[in-house]
Protein backbone atom coordinates (compact mmCIF):
# COMPACT_ATOMS: atom_id res chain seq x y z
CA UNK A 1 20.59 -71.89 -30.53
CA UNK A 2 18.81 -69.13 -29.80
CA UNK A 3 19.38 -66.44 -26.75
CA UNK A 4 16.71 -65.03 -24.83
CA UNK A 5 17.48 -61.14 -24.20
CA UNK A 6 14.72 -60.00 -21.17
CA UNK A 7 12.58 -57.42 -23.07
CA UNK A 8 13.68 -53.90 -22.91
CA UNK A 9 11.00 -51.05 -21.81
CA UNK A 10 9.17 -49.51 -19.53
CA UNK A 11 6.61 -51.53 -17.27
CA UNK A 12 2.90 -49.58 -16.33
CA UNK A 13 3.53 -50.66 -13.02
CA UNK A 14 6.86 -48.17 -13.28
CA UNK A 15 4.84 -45.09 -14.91
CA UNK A 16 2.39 -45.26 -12.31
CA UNK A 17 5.02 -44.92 -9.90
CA UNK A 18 6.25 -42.42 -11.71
CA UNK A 19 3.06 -40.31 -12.02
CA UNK A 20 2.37 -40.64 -8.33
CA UNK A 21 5.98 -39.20 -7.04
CA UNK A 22 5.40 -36.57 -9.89
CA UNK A 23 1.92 -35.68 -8.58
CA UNK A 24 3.24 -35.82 -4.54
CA UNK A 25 6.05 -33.26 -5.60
CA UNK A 26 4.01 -30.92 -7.56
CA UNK A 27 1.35 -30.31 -4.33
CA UNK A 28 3.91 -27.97 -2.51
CA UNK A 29 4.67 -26.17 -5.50
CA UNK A 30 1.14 -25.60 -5.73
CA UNK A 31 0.75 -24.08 -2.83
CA UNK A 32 3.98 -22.05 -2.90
CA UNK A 33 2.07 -20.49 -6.10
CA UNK A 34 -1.10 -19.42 -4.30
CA UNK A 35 1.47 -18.09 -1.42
CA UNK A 36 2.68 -15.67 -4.39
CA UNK A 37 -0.72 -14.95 -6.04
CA UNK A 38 -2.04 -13.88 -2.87
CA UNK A 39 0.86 -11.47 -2.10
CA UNK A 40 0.96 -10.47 -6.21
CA UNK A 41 -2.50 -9.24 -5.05
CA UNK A 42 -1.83 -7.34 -1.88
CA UNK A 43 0.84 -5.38 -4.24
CA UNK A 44 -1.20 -4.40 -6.43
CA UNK A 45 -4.28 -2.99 -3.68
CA UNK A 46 -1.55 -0.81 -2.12
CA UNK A 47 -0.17 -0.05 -5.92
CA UNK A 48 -3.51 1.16 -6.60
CA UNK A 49 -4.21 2.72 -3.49
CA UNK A 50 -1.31 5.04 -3.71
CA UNK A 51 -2.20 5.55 -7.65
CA UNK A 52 -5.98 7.10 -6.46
CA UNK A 53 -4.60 9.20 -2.95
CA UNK A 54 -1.05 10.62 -5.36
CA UNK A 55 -4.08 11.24 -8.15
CA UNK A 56 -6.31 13.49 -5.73
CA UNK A 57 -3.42 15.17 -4.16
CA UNK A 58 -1.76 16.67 -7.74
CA UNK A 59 -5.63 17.23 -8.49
CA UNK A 60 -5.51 19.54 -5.12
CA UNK A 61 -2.42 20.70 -6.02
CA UNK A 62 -3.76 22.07 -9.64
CA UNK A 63 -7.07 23.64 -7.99
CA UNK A 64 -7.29 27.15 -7.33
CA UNK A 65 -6.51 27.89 -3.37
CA UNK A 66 -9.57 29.86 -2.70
CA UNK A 67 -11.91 27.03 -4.43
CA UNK A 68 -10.35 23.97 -1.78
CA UNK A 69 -12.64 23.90 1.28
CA UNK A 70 -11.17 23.33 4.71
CA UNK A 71 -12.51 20.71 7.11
CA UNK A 72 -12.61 16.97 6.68
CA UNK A 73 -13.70 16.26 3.09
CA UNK A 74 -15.37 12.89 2.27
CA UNK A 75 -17.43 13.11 -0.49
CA UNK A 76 -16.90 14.76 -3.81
CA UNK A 77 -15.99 18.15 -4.15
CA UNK A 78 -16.18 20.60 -6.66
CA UNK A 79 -13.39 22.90 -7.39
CA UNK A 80 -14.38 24.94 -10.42
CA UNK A 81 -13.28 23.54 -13.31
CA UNK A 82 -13.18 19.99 -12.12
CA UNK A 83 -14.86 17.81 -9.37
CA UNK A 84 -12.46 15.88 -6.77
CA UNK A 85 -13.78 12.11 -6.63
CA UNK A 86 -13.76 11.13 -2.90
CA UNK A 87 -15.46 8.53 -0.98
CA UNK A 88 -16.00 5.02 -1.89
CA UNK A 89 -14.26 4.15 -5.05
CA UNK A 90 -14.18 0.28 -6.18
CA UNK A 91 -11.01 -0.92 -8.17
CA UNK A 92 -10.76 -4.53 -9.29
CA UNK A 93 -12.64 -6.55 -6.45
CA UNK A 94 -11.63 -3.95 -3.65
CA UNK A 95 -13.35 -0.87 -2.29
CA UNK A 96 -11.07 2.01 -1.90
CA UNK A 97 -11.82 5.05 0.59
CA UNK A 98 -10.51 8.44 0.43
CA UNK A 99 -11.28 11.25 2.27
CA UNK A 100 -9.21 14.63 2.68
CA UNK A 101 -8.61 16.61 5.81
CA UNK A 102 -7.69 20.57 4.96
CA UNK A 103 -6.58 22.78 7.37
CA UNK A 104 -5.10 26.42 6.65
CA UNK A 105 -1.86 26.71 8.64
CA UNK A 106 -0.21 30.22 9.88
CA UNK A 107 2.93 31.23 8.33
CA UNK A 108 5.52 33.63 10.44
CA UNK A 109 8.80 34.89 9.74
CA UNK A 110 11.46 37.07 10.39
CA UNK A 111 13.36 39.14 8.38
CA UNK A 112 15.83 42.69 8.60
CA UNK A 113 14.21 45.45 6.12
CA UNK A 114 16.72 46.86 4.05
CA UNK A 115 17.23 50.59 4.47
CA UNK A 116 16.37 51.93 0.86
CA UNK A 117 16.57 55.32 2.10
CA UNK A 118 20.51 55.30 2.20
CA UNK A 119 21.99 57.26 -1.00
CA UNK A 120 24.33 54.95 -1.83
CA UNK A 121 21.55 52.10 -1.76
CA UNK A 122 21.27 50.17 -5.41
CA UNK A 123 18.52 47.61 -5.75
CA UNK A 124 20.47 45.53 -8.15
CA UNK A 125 23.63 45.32 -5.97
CA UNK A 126 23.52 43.29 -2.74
CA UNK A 127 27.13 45.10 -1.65
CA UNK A 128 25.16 48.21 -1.43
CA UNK A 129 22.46 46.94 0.97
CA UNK A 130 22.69 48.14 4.34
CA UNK A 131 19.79 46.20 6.83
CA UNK A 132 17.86 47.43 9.35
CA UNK A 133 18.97 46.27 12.94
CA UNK A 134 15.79 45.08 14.19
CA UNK A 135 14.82 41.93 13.49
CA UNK A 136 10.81 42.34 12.26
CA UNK A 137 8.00 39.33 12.36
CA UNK A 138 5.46 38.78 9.73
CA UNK A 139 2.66 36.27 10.79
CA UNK A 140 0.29 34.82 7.98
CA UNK A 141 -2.42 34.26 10.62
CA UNK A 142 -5.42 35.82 9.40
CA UNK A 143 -5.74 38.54 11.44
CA UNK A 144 -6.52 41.25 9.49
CA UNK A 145 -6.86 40.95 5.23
CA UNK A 146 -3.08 41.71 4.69
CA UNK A 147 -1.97 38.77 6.49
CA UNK A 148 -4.40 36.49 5.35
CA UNK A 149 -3.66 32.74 5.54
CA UNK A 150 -1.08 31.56 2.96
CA UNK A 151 -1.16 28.09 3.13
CA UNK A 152 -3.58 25.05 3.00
CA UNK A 153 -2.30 21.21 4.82
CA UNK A 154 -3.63 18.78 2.33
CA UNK A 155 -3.75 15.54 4.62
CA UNK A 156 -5.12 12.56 2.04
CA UNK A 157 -6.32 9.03 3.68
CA UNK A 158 -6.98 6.24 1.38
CA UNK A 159 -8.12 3.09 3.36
CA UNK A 160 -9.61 -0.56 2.52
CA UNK A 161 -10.12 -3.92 3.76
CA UNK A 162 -7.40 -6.85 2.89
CA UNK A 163 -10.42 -10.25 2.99
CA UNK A 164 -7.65 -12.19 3.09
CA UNK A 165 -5.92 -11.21 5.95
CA UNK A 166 -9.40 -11.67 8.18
CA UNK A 167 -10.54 -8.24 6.79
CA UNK A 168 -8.41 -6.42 8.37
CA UNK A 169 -8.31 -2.45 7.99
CA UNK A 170 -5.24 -1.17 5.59
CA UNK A 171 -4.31 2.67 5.30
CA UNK A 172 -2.10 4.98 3.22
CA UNK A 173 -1.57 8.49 4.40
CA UNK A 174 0.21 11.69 2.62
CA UNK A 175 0.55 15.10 2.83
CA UNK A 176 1.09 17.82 0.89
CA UNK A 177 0.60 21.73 1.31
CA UNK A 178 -1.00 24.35 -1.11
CA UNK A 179 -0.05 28.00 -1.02
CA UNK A 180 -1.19 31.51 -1.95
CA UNK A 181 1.38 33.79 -3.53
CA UNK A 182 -0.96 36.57 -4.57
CA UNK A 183 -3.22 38.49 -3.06
């Protein structure tokens, strides 16, 4: 006599089933994805954004301080040995805008002279140093050549659009300062 064992296996009926709770699971990881690529991109516009406004300020920074114009600076600028890229700059899909504002900036300050006249004054020993009791002011403030201004306010702006977010306006600010030691 012979037994009948049901066949063993895997029906098409039960791999389309299958296939269609597979498919219905993998839609919200789908969009979960383009949730992350979209944000992966936003990164990467302020990444660069910061890379080009850091890039033109240590590019200030190395000019000479008599070659950096003051006012608002939007297009490129020359600074002797190098020109300063500003204005519309396009970066992978996005167009970046920087623009300087310089400003020179009056330095004071106060200080006691030391009396050097004293006999038993010795530059090289502080102990020795007797100071004056007035209290003297020295303002960098352009009035006259000695006290010519000392120090530049680099303000950088770098802005652009985010087309994803209804075009709306982005911005990254910094600020730095360049100075004059010699005469």
């Amino acid at each position: 006599m012979r037994h009948h064992h049901p066949a063993k296996g895997i029906t098409l009926l039960e791999i389309m089933f299958a296939v269609i709770i597979l498919a219905m699971s993998m839609i919200p990881i789908a969009g979960v994805m383009g949730v992350g690529l979209r944000g992966t991109s936003k990164d990467f516009r302020n990444l660069t954004a910061v890379q080009f406004l850091e890039g033109t300020m240590r590019q200030v920074l190395a000019a000479d301080y008599a070659r950096v114009p003051t006012g608002a600076l939007t297009t490129p600028v020359n600074l002797g040995t190098f020109s300063l890229p500003l204005g519309d700059i396009a970066s992978g899909g996005t167009t970046f805008n920087l623009s300087l504002q310089v400003t020179e900036e009056t330095v004071s300050m106060r200080y006691r002279p030391i009396r050097v006249d004293l006999g038993s004054f010795v530059a090289t020993n502080p102990s020795t140093w007797v100071f004056d009791g007035t209290p003297s002011t020295l303002a960098f403030d352009n009035s006259n050549t000695m006290q010519a201004y000392r120090v530049k306010r680099i303000q950088g702006l770098v802005t652009w659009s985010e087309y994803e977010l209804g075009a709306q306006k982005r911005e990254i600010r910094m600020t730095t300062f360049l100075t004059r030691v010699t005469e």
